[in-house]
N, C-alpha and C. Protein backbone atom coordinates (compact mmCIF):
# COMPACT_ATOMS: atom_id res chain seq x y z
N UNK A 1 -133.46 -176.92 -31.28
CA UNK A 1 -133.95 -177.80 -32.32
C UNK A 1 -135.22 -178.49 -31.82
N UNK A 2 -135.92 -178.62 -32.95
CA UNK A 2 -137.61 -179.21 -32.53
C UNK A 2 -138.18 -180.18 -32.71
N UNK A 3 -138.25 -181.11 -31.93
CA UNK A 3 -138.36 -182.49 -33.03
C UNK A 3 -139.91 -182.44 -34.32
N UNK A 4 -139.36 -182.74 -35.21
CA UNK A 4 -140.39 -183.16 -36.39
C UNK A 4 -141.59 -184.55 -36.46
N UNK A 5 -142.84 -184.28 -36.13
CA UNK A 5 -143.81 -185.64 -35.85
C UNK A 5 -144.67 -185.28 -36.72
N UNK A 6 -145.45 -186.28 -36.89
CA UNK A 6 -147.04 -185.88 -37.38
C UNK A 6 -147.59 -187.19 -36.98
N UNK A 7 -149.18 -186.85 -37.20
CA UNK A 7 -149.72 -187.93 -36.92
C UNK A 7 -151.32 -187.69 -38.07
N UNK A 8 -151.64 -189.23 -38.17
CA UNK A 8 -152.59 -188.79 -38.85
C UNK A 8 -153.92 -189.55 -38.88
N UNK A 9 -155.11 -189.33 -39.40
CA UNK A 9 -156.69 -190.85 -39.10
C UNK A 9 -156.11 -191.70 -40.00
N UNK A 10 -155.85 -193.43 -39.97
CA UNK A 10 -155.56 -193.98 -40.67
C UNK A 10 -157.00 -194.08 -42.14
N UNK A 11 -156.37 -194.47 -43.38
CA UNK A 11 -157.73 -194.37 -44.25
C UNK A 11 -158.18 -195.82 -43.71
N UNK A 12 -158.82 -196.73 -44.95
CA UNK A 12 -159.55 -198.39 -44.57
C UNK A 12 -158.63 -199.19 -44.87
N UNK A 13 -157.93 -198.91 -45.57
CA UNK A 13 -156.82 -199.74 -46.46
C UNK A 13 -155.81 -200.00 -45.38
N UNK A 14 -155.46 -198.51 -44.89
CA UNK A 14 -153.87 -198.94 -43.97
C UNK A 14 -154.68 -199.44 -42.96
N UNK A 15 -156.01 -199.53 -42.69
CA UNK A 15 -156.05 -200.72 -41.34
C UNK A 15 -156.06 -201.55 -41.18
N UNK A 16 -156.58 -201.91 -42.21
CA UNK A 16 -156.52 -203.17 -42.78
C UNK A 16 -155.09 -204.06 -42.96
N UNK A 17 -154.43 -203.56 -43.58
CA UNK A 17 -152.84 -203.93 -43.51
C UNK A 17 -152.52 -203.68 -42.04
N UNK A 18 -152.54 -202.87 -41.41
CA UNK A 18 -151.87 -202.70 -40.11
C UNK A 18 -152.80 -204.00 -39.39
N UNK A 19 -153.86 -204.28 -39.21
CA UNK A 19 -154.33 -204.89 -38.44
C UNK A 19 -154.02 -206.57 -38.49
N UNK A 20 -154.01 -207.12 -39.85
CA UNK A 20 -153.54 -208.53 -40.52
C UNK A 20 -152.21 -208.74 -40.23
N UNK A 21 -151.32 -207.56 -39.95
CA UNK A 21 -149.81 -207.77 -39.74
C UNK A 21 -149.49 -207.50 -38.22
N UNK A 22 -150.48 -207.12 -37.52
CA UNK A 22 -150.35 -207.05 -36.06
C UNK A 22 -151.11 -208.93 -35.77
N UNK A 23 -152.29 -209.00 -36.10
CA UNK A 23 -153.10 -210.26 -35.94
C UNK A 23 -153.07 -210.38 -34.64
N UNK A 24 -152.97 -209.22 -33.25
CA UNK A 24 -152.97 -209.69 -32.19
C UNK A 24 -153.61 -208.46 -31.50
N UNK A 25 -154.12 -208.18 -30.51
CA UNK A 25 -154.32 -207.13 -29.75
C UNK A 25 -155.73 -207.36 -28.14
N UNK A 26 -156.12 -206.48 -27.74
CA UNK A 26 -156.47 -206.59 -26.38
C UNK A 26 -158.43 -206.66 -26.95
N UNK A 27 -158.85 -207.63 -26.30
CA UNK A 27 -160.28 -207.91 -26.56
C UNK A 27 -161.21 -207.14 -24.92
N UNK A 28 -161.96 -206.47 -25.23
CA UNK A 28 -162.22 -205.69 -24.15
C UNK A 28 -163.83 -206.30 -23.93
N UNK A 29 -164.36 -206.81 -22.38
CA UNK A 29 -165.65 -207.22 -22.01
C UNK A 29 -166.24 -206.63 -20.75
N UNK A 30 -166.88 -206.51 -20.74
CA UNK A 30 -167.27 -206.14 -19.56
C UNK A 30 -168.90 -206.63 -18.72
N UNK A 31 -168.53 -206.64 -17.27
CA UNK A 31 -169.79 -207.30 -16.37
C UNK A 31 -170.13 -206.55 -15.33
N UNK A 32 -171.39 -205.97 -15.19
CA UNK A 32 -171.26 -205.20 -13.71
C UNK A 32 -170.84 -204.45 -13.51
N UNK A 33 -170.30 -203.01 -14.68
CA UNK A 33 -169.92 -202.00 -14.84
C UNK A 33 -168.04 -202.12 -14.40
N UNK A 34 -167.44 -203.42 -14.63
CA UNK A 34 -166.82 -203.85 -14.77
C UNK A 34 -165.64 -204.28 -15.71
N UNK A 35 -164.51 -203.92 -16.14
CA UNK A 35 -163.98 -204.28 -17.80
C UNK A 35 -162.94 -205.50 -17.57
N UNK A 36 -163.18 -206.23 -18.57
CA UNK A 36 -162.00 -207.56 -18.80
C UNK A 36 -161.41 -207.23 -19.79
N UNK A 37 -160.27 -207.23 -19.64
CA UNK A 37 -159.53 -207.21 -21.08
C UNK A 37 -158.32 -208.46 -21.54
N UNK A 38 -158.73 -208.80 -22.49
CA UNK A 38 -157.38 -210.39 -22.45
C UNK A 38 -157.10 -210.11 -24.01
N UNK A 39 -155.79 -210.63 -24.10
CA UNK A 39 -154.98 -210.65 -25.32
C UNK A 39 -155.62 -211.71 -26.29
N UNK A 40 -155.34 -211.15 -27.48
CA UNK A 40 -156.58 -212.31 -28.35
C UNK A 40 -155.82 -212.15 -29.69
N UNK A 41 -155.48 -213.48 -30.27
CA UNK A 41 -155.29 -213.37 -32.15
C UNK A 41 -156.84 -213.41 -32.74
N UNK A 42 -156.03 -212.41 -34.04
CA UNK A 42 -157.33 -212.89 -34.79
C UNK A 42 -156.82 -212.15 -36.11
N UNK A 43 -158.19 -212.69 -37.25
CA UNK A 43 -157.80 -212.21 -38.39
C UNK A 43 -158.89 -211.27 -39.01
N UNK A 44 -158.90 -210.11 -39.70
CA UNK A 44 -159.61 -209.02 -40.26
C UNK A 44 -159.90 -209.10 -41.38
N UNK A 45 -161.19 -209.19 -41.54
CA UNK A 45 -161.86 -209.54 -42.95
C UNK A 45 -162.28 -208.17 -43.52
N UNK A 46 -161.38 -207.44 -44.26
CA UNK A 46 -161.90 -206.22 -44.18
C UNK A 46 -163.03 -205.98 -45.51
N UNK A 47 -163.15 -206.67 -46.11
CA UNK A 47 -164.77 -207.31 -47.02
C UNK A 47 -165.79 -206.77 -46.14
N UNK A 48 -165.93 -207.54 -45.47
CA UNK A 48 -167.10 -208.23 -44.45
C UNK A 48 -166.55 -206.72 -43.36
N UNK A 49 -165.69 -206.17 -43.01
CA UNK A 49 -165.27 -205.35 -41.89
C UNK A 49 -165.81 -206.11 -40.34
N UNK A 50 -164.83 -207.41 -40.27
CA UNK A 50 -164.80 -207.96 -39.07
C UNK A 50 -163.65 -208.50 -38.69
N UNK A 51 -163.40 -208.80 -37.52
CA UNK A 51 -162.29 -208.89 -37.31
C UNK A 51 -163.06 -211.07 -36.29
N UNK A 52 -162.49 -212.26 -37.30
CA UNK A 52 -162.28 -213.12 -36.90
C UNK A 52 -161.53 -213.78 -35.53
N UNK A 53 -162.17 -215.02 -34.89
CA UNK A 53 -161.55 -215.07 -33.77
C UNK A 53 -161.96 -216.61 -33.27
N UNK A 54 -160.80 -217.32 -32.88
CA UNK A 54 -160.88 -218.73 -32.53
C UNK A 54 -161.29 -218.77 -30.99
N UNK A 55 -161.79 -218.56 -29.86
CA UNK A 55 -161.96 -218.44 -28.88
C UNK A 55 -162.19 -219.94 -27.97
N UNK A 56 -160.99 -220.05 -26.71
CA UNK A 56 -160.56 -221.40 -26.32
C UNK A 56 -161.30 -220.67 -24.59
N UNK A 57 -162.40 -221.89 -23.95
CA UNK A 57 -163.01 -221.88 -23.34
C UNK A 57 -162.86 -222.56 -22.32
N UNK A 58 -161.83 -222.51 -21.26
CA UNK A 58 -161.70 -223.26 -19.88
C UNK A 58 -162.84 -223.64 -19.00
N UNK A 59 -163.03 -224.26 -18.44
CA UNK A 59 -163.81 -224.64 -16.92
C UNK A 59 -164.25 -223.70 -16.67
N UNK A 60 -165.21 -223.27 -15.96
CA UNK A 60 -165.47 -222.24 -15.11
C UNK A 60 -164.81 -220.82 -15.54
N UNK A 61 -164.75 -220.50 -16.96
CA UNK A 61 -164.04 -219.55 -17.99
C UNK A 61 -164.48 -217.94 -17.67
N UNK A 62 -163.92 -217.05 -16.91
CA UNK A 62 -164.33 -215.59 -16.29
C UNK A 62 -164.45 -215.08 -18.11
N UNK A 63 -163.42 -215.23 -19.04
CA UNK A 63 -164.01 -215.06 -20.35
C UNK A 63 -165.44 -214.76 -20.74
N UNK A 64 -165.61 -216.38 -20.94
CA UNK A 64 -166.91 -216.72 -21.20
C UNK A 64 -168.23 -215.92 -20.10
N UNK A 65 -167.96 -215.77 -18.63
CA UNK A 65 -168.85 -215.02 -18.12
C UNK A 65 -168.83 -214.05 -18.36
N UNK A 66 -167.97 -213.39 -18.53
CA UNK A 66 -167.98 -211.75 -18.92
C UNK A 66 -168.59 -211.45 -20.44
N UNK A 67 -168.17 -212.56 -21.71
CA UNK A 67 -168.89 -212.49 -22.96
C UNK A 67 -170.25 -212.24 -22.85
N UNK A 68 -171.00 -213.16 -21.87
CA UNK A 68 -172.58 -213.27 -22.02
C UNK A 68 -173.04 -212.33 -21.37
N UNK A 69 -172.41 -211.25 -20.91
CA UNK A 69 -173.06 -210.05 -20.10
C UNK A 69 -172.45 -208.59 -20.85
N UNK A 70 -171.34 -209.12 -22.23
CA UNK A 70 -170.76 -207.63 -22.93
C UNK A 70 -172.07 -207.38 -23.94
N UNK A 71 -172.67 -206.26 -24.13
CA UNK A 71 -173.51 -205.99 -25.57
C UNK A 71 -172.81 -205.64 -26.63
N UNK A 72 -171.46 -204.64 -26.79
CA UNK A 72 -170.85 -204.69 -27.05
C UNK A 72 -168.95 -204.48 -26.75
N UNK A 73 -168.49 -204.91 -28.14
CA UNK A 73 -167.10 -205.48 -27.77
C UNK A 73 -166.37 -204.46 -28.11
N UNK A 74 -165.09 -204.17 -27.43
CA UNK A 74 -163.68 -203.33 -28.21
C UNK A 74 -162.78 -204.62 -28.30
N UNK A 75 -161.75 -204.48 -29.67
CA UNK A 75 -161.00 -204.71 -29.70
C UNK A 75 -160.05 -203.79 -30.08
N UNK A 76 -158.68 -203.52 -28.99
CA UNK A 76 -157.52 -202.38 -29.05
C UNK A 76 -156.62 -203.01 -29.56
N UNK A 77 -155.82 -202.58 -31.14
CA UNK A 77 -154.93 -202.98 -31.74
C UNK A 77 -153.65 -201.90 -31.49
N UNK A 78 -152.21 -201.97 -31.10
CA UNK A 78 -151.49 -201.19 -31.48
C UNK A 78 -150.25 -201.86 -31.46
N UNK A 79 -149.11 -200.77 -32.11
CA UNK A 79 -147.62 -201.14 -31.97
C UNK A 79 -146.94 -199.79 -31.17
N UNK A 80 -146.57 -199.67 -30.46
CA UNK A 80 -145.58 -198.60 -30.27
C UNK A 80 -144.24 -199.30 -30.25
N UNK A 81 -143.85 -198.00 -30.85
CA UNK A 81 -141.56 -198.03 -31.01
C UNK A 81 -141.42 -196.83 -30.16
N UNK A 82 -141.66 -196.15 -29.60
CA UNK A 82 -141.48 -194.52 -29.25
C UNK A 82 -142.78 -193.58 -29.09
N UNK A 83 -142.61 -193.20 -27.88
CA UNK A 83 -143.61 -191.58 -27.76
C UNK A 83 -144.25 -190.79 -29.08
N UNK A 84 -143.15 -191.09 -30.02
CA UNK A 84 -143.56 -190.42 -30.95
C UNK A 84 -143.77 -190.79 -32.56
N UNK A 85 -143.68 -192.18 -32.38
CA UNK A 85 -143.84 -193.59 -32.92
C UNK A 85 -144.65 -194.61 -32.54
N UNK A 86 -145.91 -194.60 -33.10
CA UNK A 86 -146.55 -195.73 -32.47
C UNK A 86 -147.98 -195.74 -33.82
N UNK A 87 -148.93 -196.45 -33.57
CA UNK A 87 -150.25 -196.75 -34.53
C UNK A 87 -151.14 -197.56 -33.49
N UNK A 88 -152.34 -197.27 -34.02
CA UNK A 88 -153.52 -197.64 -32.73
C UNK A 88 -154.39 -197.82 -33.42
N UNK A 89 -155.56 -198.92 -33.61
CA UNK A 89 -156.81 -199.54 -34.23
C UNK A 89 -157.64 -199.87 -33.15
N UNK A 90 -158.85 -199.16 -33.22
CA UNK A 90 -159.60 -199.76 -32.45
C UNK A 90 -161.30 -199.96 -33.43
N UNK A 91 -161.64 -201.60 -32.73
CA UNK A 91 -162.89 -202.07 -33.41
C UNK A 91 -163.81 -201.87 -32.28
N UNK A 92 -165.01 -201.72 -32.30
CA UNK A 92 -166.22 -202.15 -31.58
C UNK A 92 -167.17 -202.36 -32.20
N UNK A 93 -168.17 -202.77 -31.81
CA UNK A 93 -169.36 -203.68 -32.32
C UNK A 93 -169.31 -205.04 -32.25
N UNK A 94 -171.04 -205.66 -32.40
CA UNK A 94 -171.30 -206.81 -31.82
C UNK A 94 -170.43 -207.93 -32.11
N UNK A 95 -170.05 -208.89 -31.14
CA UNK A 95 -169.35 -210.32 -31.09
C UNK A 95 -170.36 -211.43 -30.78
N UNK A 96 -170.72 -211.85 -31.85
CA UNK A 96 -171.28 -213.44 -32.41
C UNK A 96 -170.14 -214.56 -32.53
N UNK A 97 -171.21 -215.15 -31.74
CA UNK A 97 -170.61 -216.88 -32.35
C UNK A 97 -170.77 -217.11 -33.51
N UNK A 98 -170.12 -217.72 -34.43
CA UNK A 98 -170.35 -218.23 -35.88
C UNK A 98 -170.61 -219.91 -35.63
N UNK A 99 -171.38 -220.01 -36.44
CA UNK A 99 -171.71 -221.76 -36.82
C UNK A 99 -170.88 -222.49 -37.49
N UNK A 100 -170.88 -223.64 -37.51
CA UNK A 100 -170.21 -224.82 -38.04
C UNK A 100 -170.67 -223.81 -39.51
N UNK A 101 -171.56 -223.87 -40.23
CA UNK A 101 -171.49 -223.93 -41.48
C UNK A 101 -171.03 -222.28 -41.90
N UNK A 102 -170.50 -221.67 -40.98
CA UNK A 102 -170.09 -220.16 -41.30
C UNK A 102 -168.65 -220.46 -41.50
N UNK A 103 -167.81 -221.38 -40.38
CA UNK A 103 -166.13 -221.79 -40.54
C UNK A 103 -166.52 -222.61 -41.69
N UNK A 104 -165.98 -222.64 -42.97
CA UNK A 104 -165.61 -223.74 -43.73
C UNK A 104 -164.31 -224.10 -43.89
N UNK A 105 -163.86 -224.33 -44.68
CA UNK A 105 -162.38 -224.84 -44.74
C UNK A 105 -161.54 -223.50 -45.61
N UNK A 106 -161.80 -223.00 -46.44
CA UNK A 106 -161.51 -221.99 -46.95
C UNK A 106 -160.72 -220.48 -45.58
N UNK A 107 -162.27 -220.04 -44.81
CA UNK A 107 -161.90 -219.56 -43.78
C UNK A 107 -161.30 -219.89 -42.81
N UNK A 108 -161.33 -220.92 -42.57
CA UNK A 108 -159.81 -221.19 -41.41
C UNK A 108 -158.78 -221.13 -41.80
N UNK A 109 -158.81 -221.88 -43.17
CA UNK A 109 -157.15 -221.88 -43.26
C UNK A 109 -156.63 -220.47 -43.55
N UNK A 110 -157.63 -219.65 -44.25
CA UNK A 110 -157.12 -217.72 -44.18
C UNK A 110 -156.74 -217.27 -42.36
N UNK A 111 -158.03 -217.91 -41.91
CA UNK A 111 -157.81 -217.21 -40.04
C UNK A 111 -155.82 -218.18 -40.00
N UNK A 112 -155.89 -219.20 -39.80
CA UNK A 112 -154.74 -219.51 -39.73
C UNK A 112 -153.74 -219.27 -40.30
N UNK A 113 -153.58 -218.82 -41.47
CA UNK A 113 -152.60 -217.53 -41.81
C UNK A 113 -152.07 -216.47 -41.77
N UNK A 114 -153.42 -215.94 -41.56
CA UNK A 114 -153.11 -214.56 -40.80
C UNK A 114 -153.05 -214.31 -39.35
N UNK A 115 -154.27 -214.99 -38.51
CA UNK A 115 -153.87 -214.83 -36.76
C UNK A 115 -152.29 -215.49 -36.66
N UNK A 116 -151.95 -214.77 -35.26
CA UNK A 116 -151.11 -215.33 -34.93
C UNK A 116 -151.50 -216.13 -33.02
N UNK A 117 -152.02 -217.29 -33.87
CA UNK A 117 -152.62 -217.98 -33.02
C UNK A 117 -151.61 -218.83 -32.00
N UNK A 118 -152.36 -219.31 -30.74
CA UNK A 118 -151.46 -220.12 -30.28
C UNK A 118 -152.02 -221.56 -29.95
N UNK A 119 -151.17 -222.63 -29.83
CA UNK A 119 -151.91 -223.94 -29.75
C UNK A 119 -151.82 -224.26 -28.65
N UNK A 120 -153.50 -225.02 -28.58
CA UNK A 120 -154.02 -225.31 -27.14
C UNK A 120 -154.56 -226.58 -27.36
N UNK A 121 -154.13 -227.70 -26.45
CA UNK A 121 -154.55 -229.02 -26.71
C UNK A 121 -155.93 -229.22 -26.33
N UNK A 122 -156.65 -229.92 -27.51
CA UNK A 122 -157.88 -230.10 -27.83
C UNK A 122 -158.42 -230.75 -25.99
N UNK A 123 -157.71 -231.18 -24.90
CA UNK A 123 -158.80 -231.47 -23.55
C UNK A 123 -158.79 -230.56 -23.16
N UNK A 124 -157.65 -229.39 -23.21
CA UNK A 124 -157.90 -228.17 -22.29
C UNK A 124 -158.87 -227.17 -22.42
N UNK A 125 -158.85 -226.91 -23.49
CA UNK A 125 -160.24 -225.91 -23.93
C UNK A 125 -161.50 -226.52 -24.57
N UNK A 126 -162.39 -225.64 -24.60
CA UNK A 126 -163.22 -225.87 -25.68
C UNK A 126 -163.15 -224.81 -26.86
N UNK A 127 -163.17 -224.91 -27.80
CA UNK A 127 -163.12 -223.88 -29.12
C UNK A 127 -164.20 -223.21 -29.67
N UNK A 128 -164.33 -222.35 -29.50
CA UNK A 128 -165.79 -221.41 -30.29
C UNK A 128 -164.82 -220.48 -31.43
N UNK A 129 -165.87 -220.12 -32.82
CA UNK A 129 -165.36 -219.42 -33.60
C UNK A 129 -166.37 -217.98 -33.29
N UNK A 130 -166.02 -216.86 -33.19
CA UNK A 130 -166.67 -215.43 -33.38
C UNK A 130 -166.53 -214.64 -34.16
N UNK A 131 -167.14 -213.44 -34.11
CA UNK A 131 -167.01 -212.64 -34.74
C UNK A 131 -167.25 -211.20 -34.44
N UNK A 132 -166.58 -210.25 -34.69
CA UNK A 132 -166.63 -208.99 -33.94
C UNK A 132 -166.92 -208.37 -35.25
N UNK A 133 -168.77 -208.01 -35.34
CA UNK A 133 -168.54 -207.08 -36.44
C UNK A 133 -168.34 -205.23 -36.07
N UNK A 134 -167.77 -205.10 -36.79
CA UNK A 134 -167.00 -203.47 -36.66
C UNK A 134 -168.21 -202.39 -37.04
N UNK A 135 -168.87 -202.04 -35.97
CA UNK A 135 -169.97 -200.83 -36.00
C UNK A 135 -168.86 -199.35 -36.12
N UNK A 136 -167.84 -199.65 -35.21
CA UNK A 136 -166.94 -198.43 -35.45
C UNK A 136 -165.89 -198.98 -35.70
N UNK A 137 -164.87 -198.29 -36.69
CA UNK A 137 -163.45 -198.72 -36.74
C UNK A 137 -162.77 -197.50 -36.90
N UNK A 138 -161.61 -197.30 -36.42
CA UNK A 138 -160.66 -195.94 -36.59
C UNK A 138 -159.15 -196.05 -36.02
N UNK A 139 -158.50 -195.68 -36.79
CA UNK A 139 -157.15 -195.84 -36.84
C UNK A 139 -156.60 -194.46 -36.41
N UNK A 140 -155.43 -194.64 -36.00
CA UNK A 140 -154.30 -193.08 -35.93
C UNK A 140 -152.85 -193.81 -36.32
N UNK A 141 -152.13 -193.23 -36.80
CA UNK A 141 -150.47 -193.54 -36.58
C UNK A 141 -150.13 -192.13 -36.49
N UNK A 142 -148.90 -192.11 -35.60
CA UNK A 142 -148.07 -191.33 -35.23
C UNK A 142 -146.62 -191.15 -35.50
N UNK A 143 -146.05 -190.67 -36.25
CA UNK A 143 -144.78 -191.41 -36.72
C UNK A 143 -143.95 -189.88 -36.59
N UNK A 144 -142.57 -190.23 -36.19
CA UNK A 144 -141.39 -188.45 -36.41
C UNK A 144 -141.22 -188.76 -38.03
């Protein structure tokens, strides 16, 4: 007996859904031919095809050094259940800071609905809002 799989390119739609219901995945930077990768919420504007992001800025932040030396960004979205069960999103293209007058109140409270953010007391970090716009986006799921 053989097991039964397929797999397939996700269209824009299911990434969109897959990506708003994950709201979490690996933000990729790199310095010095070097890669950082750290876990990051965020939310996907698939309008605009960007993927939103609250970004909390420590002291002496290897983050933040590695940001000002990436040209461009990956962000790796996935879920796996099984070898032969799993879905994978990946974004790249440029990551901007957004301005005070780009967050309004409207867009946060969507980012805060959909990321699945975590809270960080206002002395520990500092807060920047970004933006990863999506030069490439492409999906797979794999499902038996």
């Amino acid at each position: 007996m053989t097991d039964t799989w397929y797999g397939h390119t996700m269209a824009a739609d299911e990434i969109a859904e897959f990506l708003n219901e994950q709201a979490t995945g690996v933000l990729c930077l790199s310095k010095d031919r070097r890669a950082y990768g750290i876990p990051m919420s965020f939310a996907y504007d698939a309008d605009e095809e960007r993927a939103i992001m609250d970004l909390g800025f420590a002291d002496d932040s290897k983050k933040r050094e590695f940001l000002e030396t990436t040209d461009e960004v990956c962000l790796t979205v996935y879920e796996w259940d099984g070898p032969h069960d799993w879905t994978s999103v990946v974004l790249s293209g440029s990551f901007e800071p957004l301005s005070e007058s780009d967050v309004d109140d409207d867009l946060e409270a969507w980012y805060y609905r959909v990321a699945k953010d975590i809270d960080v007391s206002a002395g520990d970090v500092d807060l920047e809002w970004y933006e990863l716009q999506a030069a490439d986006l492409s999906g797979v799921a794999l499902h038996e």
